[in-house]
N, C-alpha and C. Protein backbone atom coordinates (compact mmCIF):
# COMPACT_ATOMS: atom_id res chain seq x y z
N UNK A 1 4.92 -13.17 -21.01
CA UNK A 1 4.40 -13.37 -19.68
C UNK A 1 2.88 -13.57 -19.78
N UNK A 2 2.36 -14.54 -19.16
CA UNK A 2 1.10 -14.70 -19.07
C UNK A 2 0.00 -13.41 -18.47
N UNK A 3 0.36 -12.83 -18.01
CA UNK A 3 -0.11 -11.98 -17.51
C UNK A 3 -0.19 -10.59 -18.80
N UNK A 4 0.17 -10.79 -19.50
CA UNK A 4 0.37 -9.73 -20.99
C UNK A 4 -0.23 -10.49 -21.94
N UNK A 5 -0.17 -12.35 -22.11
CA UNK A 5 -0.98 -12.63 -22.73
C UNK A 5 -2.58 -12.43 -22.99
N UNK A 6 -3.09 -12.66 -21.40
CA UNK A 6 -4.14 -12.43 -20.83
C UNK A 6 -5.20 -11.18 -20.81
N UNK A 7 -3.79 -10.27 -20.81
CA UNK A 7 -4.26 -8.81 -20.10
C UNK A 7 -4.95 -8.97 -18.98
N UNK A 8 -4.14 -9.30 -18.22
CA UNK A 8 -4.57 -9.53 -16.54
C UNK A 8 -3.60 -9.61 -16.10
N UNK A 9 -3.28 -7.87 -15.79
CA UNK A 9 -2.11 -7.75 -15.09
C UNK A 9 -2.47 -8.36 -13.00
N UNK A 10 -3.18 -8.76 -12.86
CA UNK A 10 -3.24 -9.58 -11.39
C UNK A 10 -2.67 -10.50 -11.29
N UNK A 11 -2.48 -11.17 -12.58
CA UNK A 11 -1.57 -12.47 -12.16
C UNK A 11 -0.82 -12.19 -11.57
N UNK A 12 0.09 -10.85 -11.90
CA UNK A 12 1.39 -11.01 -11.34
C UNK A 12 1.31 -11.47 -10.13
N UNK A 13 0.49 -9.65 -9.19
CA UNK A 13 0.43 -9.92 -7.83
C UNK A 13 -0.56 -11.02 -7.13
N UNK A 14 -1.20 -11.90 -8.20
CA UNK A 14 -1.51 -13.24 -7.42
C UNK A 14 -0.09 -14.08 -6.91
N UNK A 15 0.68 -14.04 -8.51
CA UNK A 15 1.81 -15.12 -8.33
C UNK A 15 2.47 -14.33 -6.92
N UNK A 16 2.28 -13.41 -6.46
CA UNK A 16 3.49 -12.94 -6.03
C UNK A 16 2.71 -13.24 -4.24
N UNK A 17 2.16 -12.57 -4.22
CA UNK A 17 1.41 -13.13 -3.03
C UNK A 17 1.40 -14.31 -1.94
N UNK A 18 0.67 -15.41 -3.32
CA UNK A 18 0.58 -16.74 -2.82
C UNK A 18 2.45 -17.68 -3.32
N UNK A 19 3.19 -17.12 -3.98
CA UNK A 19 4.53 -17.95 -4.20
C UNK A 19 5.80 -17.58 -3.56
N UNK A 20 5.84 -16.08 -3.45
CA UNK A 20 7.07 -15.59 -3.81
C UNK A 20 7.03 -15.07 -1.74
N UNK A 21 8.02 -15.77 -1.03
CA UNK A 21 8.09 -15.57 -0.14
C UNK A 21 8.41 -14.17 0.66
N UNK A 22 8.49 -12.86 0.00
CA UNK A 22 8.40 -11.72 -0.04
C UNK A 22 7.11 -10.90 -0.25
N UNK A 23 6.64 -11.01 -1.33
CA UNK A 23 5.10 -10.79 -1.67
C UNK A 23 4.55 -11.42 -0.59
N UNK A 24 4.32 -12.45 -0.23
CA UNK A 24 3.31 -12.74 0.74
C UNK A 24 3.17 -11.84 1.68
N UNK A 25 4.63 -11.20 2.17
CA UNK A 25 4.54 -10.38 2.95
C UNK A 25 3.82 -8.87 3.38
N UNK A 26 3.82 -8.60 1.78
CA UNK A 26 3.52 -6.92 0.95
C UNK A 26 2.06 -6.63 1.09
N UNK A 27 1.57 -5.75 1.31
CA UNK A 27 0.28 -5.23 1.17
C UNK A 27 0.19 -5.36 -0.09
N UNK A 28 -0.01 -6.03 -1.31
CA UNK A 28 -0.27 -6.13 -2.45
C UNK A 28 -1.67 -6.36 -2.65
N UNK A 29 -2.60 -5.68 -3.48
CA UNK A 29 -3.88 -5.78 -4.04
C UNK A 29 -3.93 -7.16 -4.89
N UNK A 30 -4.39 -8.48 -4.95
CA UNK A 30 -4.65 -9.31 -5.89
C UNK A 30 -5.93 -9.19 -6.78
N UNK A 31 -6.50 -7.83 -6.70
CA UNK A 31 -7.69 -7.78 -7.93
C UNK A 31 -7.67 -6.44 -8.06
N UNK A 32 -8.08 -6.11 -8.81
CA UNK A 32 -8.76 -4.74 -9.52
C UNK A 32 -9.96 -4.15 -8.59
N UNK A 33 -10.72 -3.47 -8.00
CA UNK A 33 -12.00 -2.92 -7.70
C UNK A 33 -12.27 -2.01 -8.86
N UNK A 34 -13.31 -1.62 -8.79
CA UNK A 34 -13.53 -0.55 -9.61
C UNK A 34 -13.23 0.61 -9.63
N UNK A 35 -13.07 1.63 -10.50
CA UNK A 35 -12.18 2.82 -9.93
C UNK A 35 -12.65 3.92 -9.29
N UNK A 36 -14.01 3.81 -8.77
CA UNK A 36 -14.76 4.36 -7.74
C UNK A 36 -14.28 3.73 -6.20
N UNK A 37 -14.25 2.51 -6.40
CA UNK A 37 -13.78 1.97 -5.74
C UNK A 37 -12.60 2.50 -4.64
N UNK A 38 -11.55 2.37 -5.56
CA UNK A 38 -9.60 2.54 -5.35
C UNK A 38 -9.91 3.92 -5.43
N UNK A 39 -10.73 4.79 -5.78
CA UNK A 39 -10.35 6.73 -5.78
C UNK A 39 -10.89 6.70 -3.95
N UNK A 40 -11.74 6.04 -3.41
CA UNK A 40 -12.28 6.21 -2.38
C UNK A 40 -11.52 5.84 -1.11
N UNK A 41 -10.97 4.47 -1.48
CA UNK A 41 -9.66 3.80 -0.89
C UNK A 41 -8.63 5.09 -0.53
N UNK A 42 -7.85 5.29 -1.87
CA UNK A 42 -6.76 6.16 -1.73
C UNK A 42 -7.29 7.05 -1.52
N UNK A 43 -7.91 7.92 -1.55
CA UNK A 43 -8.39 9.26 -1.09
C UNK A 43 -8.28 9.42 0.13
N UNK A 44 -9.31 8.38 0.83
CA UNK A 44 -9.34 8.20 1.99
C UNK A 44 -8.35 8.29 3.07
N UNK A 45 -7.25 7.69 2.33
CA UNK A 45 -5.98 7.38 3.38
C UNK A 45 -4.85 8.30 3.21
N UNK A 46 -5.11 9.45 2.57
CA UNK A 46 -4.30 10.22 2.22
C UNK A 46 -5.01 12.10 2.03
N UNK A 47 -5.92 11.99 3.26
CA UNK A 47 -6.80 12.92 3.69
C UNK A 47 -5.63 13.78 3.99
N UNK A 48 -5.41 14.91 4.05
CA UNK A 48 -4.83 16.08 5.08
C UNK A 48 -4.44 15.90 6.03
N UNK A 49 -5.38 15.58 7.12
CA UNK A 49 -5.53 15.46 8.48
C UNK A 49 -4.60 13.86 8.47
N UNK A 50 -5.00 12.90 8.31
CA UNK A 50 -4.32 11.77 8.54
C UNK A 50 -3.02 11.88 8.05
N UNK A 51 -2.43 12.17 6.50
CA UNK A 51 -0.81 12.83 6.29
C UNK A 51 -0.19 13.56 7.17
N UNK A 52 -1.11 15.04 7.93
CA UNK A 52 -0.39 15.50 9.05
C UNK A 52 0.24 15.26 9.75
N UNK A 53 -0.84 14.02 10.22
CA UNK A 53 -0.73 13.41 11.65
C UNK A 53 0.74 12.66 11.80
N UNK A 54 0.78 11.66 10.47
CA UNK A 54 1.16 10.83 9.85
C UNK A 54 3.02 11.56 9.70
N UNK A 55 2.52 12.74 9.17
CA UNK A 55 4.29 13.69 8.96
C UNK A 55 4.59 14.13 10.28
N UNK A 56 3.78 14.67 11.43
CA UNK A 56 4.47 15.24 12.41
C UNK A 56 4.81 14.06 13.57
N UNK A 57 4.29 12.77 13.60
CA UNK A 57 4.67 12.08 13.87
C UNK A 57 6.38 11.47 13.84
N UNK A 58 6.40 11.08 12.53
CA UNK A 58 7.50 10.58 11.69
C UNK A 58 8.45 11.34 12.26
N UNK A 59 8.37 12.64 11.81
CA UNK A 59 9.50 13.75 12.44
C UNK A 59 9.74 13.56 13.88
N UNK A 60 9.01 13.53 14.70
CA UNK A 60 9.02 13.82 16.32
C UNK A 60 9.50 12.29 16.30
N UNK A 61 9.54 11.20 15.64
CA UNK A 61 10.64 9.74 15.99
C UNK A 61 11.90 9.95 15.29
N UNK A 62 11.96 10.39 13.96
CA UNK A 62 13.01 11.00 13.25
C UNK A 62 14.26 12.18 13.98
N UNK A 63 13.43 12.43 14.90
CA UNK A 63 14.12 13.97 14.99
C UNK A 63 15.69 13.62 15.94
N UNK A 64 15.99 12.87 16.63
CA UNK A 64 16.83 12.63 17.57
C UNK A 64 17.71 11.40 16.61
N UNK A 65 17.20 11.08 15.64
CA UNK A 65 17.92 9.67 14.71
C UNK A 65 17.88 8.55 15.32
N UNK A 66 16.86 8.15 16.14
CA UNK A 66 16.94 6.50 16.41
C UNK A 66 15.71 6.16 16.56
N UNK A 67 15.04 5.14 16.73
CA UNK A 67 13.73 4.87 17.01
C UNK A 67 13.65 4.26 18.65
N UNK A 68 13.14 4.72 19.49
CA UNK A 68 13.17 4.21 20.59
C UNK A 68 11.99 3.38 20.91
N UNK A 69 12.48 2.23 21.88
CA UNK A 69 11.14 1.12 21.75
C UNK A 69 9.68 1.45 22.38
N UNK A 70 9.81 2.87 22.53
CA UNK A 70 8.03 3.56 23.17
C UNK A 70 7.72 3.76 21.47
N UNK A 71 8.64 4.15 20.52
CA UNK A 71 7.93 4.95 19.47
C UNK A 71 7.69 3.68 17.88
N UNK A 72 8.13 2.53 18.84
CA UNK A 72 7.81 1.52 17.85
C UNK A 72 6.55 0.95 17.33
N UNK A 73 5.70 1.29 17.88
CA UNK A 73 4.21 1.08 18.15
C UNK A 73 3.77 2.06 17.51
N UNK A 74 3.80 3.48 17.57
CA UNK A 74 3.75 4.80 16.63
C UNK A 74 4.00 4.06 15.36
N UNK A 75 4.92 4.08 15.19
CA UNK A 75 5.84 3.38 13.85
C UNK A 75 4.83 2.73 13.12
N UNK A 76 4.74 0.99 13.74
CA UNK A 76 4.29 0.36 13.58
C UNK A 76 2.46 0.75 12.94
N UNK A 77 2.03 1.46 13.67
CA UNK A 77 0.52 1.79 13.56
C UNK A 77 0.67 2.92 11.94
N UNK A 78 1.85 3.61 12.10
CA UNK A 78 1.95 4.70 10.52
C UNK A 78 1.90 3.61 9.40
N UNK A 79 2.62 2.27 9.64
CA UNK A 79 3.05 1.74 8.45
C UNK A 79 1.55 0.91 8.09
N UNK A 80 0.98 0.56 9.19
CA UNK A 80 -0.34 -0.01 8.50
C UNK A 80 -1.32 0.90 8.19
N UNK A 81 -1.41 2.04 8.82
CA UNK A 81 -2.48 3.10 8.00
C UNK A 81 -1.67 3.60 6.60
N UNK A 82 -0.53 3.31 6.15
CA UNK A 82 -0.28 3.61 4.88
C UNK A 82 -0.34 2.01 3.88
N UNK A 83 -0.67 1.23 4.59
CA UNK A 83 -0.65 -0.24 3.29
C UNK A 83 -1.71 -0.06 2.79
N UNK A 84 -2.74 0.29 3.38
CA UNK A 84 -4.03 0.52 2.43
C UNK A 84 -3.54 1.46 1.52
N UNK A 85 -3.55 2.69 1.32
CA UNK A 85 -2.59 3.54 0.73
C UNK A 85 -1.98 2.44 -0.47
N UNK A 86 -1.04 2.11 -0.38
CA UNK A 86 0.08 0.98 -0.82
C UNK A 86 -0.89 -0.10 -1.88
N UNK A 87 -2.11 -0.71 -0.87
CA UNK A 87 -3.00 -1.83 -1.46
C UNK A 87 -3.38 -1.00 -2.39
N UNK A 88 -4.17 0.09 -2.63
CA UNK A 88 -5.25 0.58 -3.58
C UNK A 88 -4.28 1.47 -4.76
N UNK A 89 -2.83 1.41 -4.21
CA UNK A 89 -2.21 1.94 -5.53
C UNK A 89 -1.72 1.02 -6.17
N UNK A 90 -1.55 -0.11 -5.75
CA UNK A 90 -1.38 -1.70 -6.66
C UNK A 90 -3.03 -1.70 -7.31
N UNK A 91 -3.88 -1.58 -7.03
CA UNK A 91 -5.53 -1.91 -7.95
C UNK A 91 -5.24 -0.92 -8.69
N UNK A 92 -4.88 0.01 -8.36
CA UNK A 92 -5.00 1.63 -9.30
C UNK A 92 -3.54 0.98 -10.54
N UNK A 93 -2.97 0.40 -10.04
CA UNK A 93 -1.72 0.02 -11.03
C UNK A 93 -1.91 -1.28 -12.43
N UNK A 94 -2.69 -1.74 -11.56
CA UNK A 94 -3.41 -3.04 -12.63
C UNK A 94 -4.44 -2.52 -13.42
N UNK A 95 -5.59 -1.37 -12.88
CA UNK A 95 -6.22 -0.87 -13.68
C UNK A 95 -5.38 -0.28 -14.67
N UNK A 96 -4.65 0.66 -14.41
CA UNK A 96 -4.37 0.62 -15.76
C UNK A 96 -3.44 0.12 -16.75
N UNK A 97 -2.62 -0.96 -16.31
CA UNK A 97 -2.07 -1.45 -17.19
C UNK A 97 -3.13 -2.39 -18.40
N UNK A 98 -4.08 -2.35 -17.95
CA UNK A 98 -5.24 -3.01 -18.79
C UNK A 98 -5.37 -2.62 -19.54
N UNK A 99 -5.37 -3.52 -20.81
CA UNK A 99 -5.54 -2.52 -22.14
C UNK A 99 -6.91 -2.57 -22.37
């Protein structure tokens, strides 16, 4: 794989991004930051307070087993405060596959 030739594991999630009609979809990282960077990222988004929020939420839509269309917007708003989350553990994933 070119991406092992290289040692640039980004290709992948370039190829995947810009080709693969799924990836485009994904919060996928297409570069590396530095790892001051991605510790600040993920840290960030995975504070205490925001997980709390984030778990007692989930539960209080969870709790009855269906999602009702007031709590789709809830939903909706958890899943994008966790893609960052998601983005900076794809940079954190390429960092280190780097040899």
């Amino acid at each position: 794989m070119m991406a092992e030739v290289y040692n640039a594991p980004e290709l992948k999630c370039i190829y995947c991004k810009s080709e693969c009609p799924i990836g485009k979809e994904l919060p996928i990282a297409t570069e590396a930051g530095n790892i001051e960077g991605i510790t600040v990222r993920m840290l960030s988004g995975l504070e205490d307070e925001k997980i709390d929020k984030i778990q007692k939420t989930l539960l209080r839509i969870a709790e009855d087993g269906k999602v009702e269309a007031a709590e789709r917007e809830e939903l909706k708003e958890m899943v994008q405060s966790l893609d960052g989350v998601y983005k900076a553990i794809t940079e954190l994933r390429m960092m280190a596959e780097r040899k």
